[in-house]
PDB file of N, CA and C in Angstrom:
ATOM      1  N   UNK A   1    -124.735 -51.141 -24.962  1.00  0.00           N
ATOM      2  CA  UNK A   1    -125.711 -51.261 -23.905  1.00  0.00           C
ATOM      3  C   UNK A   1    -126.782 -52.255 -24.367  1.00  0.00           C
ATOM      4  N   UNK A   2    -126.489 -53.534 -24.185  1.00  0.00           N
ATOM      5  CA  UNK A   2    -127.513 -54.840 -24.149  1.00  0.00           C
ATOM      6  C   UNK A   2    -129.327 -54.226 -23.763  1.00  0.00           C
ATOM      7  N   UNK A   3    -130.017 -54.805 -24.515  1.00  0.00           N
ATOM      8  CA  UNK A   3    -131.402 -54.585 -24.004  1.00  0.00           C
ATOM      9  C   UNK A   3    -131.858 -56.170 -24.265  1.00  0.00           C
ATOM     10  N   UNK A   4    -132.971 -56.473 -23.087  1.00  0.00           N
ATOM     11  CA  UNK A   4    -133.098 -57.566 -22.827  1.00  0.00           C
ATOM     12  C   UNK A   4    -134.778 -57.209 -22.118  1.00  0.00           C
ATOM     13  N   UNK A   5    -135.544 -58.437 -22.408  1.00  0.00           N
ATOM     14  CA  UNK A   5    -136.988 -58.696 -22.174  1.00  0.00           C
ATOM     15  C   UNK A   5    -136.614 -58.852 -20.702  1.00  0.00           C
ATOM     16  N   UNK A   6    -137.704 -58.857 -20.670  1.00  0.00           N
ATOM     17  CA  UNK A   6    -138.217 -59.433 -19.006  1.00  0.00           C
ATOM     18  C   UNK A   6    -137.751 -60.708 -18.848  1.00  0.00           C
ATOM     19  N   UNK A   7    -138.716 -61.535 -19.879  1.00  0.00           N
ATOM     20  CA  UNK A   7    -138.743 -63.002 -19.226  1.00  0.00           C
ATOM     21  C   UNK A   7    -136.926 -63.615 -19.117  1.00  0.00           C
ATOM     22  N   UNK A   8    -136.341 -63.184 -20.337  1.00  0.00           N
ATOM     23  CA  UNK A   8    -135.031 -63.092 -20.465  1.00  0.00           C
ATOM     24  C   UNK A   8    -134.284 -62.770 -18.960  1.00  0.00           C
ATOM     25  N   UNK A   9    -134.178 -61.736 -18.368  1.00  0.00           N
ATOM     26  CA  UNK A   9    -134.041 -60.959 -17.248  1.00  0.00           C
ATOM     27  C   UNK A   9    -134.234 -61.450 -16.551  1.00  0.00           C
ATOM     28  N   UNK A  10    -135.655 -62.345 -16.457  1.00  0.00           N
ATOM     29  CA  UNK A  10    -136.505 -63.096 -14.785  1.00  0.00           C
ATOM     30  C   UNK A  10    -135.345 -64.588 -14.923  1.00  0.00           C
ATOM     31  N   UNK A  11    -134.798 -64.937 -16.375  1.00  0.00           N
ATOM     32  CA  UNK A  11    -134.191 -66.069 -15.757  1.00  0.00           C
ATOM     33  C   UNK A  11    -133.139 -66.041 -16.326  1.00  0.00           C
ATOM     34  N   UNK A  12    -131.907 -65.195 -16.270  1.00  0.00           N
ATOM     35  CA  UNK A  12    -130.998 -65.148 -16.280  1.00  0.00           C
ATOM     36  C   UNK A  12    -130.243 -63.896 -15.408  1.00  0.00           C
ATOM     37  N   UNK A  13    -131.329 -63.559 -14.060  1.00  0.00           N
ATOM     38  CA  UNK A  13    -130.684 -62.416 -13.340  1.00  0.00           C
ATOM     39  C   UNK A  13    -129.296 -62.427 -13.138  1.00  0.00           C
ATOM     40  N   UNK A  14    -128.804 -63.547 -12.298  1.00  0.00           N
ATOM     41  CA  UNK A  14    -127.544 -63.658 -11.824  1.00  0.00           C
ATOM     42  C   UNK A  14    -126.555 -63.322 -12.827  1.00  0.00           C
ATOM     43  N   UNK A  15    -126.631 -63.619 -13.876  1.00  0.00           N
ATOM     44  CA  UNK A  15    -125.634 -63.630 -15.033  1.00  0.00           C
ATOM     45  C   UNK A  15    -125.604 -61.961 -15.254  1.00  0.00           C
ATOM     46  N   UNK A  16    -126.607 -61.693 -15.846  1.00  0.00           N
ATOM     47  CA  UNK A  16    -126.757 -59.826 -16.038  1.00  0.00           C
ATOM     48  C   UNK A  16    -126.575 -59.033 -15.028  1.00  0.00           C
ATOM     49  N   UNK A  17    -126.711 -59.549 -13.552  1.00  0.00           N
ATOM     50  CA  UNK A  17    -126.145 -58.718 -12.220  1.00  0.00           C
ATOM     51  C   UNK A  17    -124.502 -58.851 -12.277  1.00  0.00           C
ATOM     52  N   UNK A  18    -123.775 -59.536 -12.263  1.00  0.00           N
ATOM     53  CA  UNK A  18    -122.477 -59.820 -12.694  1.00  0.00           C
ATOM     54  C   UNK A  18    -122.114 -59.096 -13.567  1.00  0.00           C
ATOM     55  N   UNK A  19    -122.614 -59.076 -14.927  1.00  0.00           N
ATOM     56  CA  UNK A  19    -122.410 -58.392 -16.111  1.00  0.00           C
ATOM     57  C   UNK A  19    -122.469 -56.950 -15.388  1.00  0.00           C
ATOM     58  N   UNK A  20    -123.577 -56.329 -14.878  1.00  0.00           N
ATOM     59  CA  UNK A  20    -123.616 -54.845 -14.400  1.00  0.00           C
ATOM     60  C   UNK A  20    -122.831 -54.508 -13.472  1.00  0.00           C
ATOM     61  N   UNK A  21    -122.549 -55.370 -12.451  1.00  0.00           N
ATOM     62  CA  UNK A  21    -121.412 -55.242 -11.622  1.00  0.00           C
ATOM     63  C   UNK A  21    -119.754 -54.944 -12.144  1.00  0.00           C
ATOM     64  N   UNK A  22    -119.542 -55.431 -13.323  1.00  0.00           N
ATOM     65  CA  UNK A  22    -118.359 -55.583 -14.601  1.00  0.00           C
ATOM     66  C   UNK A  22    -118.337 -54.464 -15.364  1.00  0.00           C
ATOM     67  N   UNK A  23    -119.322 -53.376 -14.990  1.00  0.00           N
ATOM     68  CA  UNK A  23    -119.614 -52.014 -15.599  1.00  0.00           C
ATOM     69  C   UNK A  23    -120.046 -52.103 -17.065  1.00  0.00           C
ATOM     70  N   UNK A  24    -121.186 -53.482 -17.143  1.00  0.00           N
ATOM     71  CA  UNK A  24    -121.990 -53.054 -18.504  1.00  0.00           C
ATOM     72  C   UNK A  24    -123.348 -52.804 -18.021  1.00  0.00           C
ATOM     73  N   UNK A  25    -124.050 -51.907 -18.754  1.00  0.00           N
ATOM     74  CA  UNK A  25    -125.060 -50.918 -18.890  1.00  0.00           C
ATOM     75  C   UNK A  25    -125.995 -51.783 -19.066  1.00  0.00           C
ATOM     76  N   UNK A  26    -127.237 -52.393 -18.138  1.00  0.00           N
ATOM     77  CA  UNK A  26    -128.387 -53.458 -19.053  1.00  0.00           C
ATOM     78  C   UNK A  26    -129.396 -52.652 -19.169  1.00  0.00           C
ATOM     79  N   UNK A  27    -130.326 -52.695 -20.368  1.00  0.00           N
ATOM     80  CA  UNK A  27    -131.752 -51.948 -20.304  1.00  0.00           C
ATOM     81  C   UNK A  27    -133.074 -53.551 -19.842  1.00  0.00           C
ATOM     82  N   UNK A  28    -133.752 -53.121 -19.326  1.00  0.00           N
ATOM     83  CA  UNK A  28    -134.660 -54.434 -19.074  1.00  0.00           C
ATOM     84  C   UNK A  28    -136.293 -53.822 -19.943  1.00  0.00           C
ATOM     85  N   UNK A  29    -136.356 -54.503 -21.037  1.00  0.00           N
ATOM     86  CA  UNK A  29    -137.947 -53.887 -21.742  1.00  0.00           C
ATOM     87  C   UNK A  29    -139.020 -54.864 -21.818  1.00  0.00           C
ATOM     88  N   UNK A  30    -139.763 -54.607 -22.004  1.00  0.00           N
ATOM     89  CA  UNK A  30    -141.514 -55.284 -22.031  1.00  0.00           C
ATOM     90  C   UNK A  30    -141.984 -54.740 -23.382  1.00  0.00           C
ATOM     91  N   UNK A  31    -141.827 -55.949 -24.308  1.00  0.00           N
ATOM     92  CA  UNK A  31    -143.219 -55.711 -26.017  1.00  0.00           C
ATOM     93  C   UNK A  31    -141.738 -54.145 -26.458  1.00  0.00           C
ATOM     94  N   UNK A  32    -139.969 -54.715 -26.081  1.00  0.00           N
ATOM     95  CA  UNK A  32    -139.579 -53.557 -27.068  1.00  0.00           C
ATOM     96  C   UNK A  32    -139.560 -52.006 -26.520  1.00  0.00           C
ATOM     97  N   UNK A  33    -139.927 -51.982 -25.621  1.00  0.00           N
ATOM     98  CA  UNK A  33    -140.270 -50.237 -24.858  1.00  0.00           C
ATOM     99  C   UNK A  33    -139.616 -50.457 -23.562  1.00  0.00           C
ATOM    100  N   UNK A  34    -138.262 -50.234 -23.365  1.00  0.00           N
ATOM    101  CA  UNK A  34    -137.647 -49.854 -22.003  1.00  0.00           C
ATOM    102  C   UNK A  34    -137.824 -49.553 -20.823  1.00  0.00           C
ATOM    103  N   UNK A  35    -138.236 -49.982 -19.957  1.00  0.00           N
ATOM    104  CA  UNK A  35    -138.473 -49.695 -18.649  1.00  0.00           C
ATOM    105  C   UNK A  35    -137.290 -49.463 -17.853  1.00  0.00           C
ATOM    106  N   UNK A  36    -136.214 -50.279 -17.240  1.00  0.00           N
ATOM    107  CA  UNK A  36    -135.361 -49.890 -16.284  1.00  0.00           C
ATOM    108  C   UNK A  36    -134.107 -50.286 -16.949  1.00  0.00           C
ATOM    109  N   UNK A  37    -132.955 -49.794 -16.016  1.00  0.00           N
ATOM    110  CA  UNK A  37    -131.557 -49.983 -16.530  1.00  0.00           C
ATOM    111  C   UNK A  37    -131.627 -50.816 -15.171  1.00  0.00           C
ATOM    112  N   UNK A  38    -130.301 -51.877 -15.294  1.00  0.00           N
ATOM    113  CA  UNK A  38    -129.421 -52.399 -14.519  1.00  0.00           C
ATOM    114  C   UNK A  38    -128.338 -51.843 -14.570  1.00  0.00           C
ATOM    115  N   UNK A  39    -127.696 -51.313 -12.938  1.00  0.00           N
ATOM    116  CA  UNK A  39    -126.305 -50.886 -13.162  1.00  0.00           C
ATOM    117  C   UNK A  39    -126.153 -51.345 -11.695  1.00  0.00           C
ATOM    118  N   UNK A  40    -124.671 -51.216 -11.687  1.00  0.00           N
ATOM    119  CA  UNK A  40    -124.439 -51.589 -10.220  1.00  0.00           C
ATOM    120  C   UNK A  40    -124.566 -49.885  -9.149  1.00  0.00           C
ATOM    121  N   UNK A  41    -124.466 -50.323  -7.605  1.00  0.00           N
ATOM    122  CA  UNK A  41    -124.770 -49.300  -7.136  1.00  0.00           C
ATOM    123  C   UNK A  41    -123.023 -48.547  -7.191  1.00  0.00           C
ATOM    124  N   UNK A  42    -122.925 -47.737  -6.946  1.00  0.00           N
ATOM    125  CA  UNK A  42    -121.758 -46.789  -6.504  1.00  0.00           C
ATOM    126  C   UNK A  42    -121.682 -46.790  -5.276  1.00  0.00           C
ATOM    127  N   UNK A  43    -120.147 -46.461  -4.666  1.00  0.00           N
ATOM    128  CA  UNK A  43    -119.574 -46.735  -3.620  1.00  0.00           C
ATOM    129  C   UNK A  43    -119.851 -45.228  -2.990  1.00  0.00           C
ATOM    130  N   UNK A  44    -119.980 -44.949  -1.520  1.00  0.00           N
ATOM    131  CA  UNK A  44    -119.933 -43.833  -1.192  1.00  0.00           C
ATOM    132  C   UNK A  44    -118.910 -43.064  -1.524  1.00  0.00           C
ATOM    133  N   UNK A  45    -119.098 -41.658  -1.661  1.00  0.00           N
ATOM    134  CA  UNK A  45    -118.464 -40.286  -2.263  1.00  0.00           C
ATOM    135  C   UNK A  45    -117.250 -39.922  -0.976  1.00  0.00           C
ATOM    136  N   UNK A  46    -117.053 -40.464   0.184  1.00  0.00           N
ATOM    137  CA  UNK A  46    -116.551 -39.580   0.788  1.00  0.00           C
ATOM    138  C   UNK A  46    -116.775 -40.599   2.165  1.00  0.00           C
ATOM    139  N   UNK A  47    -115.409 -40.595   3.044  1.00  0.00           N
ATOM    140  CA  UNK A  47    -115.517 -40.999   4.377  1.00  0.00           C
ATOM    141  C   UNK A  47    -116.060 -40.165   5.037  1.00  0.00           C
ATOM    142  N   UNK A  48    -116.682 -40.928   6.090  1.00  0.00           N
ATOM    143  CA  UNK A  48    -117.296 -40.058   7.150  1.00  0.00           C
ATOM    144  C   UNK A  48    -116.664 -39.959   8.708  1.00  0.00           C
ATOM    145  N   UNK A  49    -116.238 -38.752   8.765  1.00  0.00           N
ATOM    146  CA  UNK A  49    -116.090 -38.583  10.291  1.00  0.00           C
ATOM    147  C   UNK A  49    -116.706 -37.962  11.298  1.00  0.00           C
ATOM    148  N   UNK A  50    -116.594 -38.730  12.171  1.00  0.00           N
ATOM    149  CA  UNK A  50    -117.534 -38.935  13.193  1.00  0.00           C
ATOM    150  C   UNK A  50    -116.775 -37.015  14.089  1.00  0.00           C
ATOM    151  N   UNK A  51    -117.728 -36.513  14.496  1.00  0.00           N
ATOM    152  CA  UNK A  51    -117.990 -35.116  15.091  1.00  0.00           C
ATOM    153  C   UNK A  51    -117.792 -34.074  13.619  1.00  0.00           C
ATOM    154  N   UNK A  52    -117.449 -34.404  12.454  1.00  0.00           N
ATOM    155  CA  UNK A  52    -117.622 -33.250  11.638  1.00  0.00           C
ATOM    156  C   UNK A  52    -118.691 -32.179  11.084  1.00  0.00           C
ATOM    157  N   UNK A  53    -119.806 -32.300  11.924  1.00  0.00           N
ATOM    158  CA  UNK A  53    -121.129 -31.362  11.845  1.00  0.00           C
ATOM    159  C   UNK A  53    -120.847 -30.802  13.209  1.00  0.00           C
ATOM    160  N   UNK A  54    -119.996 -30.841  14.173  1.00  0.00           N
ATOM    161  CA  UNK A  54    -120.195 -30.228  15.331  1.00  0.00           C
ATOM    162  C   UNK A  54    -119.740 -28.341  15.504  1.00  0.00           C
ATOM    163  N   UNK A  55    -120.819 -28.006  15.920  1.00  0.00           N
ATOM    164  CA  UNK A  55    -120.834 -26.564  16.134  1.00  0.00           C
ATOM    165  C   UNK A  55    -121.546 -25.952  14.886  1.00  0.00           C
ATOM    166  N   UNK A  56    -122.306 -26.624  14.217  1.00  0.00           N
ATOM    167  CA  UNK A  56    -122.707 -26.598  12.771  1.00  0.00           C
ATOM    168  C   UNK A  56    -124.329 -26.152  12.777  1.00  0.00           C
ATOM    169  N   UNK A  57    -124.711 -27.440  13.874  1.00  0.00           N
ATOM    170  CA  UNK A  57    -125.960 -27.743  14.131  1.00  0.00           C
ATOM    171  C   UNK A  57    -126.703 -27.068  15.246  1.00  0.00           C
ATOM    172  N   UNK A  58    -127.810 -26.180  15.478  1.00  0.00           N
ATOM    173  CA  UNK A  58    -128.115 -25.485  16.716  1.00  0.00           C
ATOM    174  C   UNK A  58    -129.376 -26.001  17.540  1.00  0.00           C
ATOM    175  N   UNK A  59    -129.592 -26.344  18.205  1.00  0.00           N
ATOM    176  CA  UNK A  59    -131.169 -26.869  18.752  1.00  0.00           C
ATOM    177  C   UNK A  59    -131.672 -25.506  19.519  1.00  0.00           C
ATOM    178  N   UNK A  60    -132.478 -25.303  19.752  1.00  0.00           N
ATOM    179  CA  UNK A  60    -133.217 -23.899  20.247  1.00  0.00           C
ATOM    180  C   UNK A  60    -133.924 -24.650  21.829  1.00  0.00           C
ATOM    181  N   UNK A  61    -134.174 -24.359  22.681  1.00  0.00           N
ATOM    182  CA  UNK A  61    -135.298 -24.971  23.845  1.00  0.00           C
ATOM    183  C   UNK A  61    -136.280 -24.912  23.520  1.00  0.00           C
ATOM    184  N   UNK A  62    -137.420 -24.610  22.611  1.00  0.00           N
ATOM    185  CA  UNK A  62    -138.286 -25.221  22.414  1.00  0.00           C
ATOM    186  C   UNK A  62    -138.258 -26.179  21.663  1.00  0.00           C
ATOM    187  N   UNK A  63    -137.703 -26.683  21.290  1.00  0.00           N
ATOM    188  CA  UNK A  63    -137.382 -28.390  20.933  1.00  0.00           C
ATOM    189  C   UNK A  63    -137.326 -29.404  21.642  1.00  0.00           C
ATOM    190  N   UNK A  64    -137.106 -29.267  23.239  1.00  0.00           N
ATOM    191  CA  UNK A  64    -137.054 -29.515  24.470  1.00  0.00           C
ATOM    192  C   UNK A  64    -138.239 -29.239  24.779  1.00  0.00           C
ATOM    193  N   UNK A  65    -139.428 -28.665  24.605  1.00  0.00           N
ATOM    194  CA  UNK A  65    -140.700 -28.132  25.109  1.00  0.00           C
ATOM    195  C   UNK A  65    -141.968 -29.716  24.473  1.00  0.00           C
ATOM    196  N   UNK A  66    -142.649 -29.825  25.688  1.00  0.00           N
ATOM    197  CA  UNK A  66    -143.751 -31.002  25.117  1.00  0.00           C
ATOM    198  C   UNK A  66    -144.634 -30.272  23.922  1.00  0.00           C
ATOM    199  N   UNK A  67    -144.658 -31.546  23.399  1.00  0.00           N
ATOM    200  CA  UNK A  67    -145.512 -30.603  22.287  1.00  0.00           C
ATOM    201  C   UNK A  67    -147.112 -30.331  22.407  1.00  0.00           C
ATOM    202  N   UNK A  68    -147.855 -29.421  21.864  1.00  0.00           N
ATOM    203  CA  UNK A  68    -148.893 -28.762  22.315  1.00  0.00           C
ATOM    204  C   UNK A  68    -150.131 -30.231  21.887  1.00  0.00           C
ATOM    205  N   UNK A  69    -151.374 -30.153  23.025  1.00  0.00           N
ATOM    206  CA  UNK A  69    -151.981 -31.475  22.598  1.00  0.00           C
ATOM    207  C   UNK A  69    -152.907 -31.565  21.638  1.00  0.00           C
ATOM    208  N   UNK A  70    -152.647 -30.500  20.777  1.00  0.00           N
ATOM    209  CA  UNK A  70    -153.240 -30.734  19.524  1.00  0.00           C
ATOM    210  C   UNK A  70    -152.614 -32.058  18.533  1.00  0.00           C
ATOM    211  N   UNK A  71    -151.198 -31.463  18.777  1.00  0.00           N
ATOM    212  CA  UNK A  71    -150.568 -32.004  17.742  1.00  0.00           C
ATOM    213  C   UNK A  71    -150.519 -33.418  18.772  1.00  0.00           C
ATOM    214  N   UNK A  72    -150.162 -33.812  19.885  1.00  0.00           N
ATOM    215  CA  UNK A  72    -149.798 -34.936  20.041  1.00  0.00           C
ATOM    216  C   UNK A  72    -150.776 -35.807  19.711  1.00  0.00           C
ATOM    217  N   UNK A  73    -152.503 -34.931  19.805  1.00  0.00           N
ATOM    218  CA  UNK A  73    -153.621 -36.500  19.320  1.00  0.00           C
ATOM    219  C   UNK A  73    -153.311 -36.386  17.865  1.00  0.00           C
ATOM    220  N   UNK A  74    -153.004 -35.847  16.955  1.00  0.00           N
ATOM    221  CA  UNK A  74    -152.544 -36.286  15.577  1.00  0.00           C
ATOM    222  C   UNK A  74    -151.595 -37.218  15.337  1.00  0.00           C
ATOM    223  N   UNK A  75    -150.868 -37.537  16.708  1.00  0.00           N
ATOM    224  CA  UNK A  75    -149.811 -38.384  16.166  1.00  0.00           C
ATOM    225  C   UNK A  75    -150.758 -39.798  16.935  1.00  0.00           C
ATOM    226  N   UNK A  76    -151.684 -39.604  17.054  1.00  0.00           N
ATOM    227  CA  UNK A  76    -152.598 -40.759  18.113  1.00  0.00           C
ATOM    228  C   UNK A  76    -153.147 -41.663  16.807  1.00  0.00           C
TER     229      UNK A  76
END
């Protein structure tokens, strides 16, 4: 797991985004003391289908009800 300065980092992003994308681990530090990792993001966990929360989810009628005008000048 490469550790690398800032200024290093500020001008050679493209190269070390590639590299993290290639599944290596970057640390990015300032004065020697670690601040962030570079990694690439991860792919979603799981397809999504469309109606699979149905019958899951319940709405009540007062959810349907205006809301009281207290609260609506708070949202003012």
């Amino acid at each position: 797991m490469p550790t690398v300065k800032i200024h290093h980092a500020k001008t050679h992003l493209s190269r070390l985004i590639q590299e993290a994308c290639e599944g290596e681990e970057i640390i990015i530090a300032r004065g020697g003391q670690p601040l962030v990792r570079l990694e690439p993001l991860r792919g979603k966990k799981g397809q999504r289908k469309p109606g699979s929360m149905k019958g899951k989810l319940k709405v009540g009628p007062e959810f349907f009800q205006p809301l009281p005008e207290r609260e609506l000048e708070a949202w003012e």
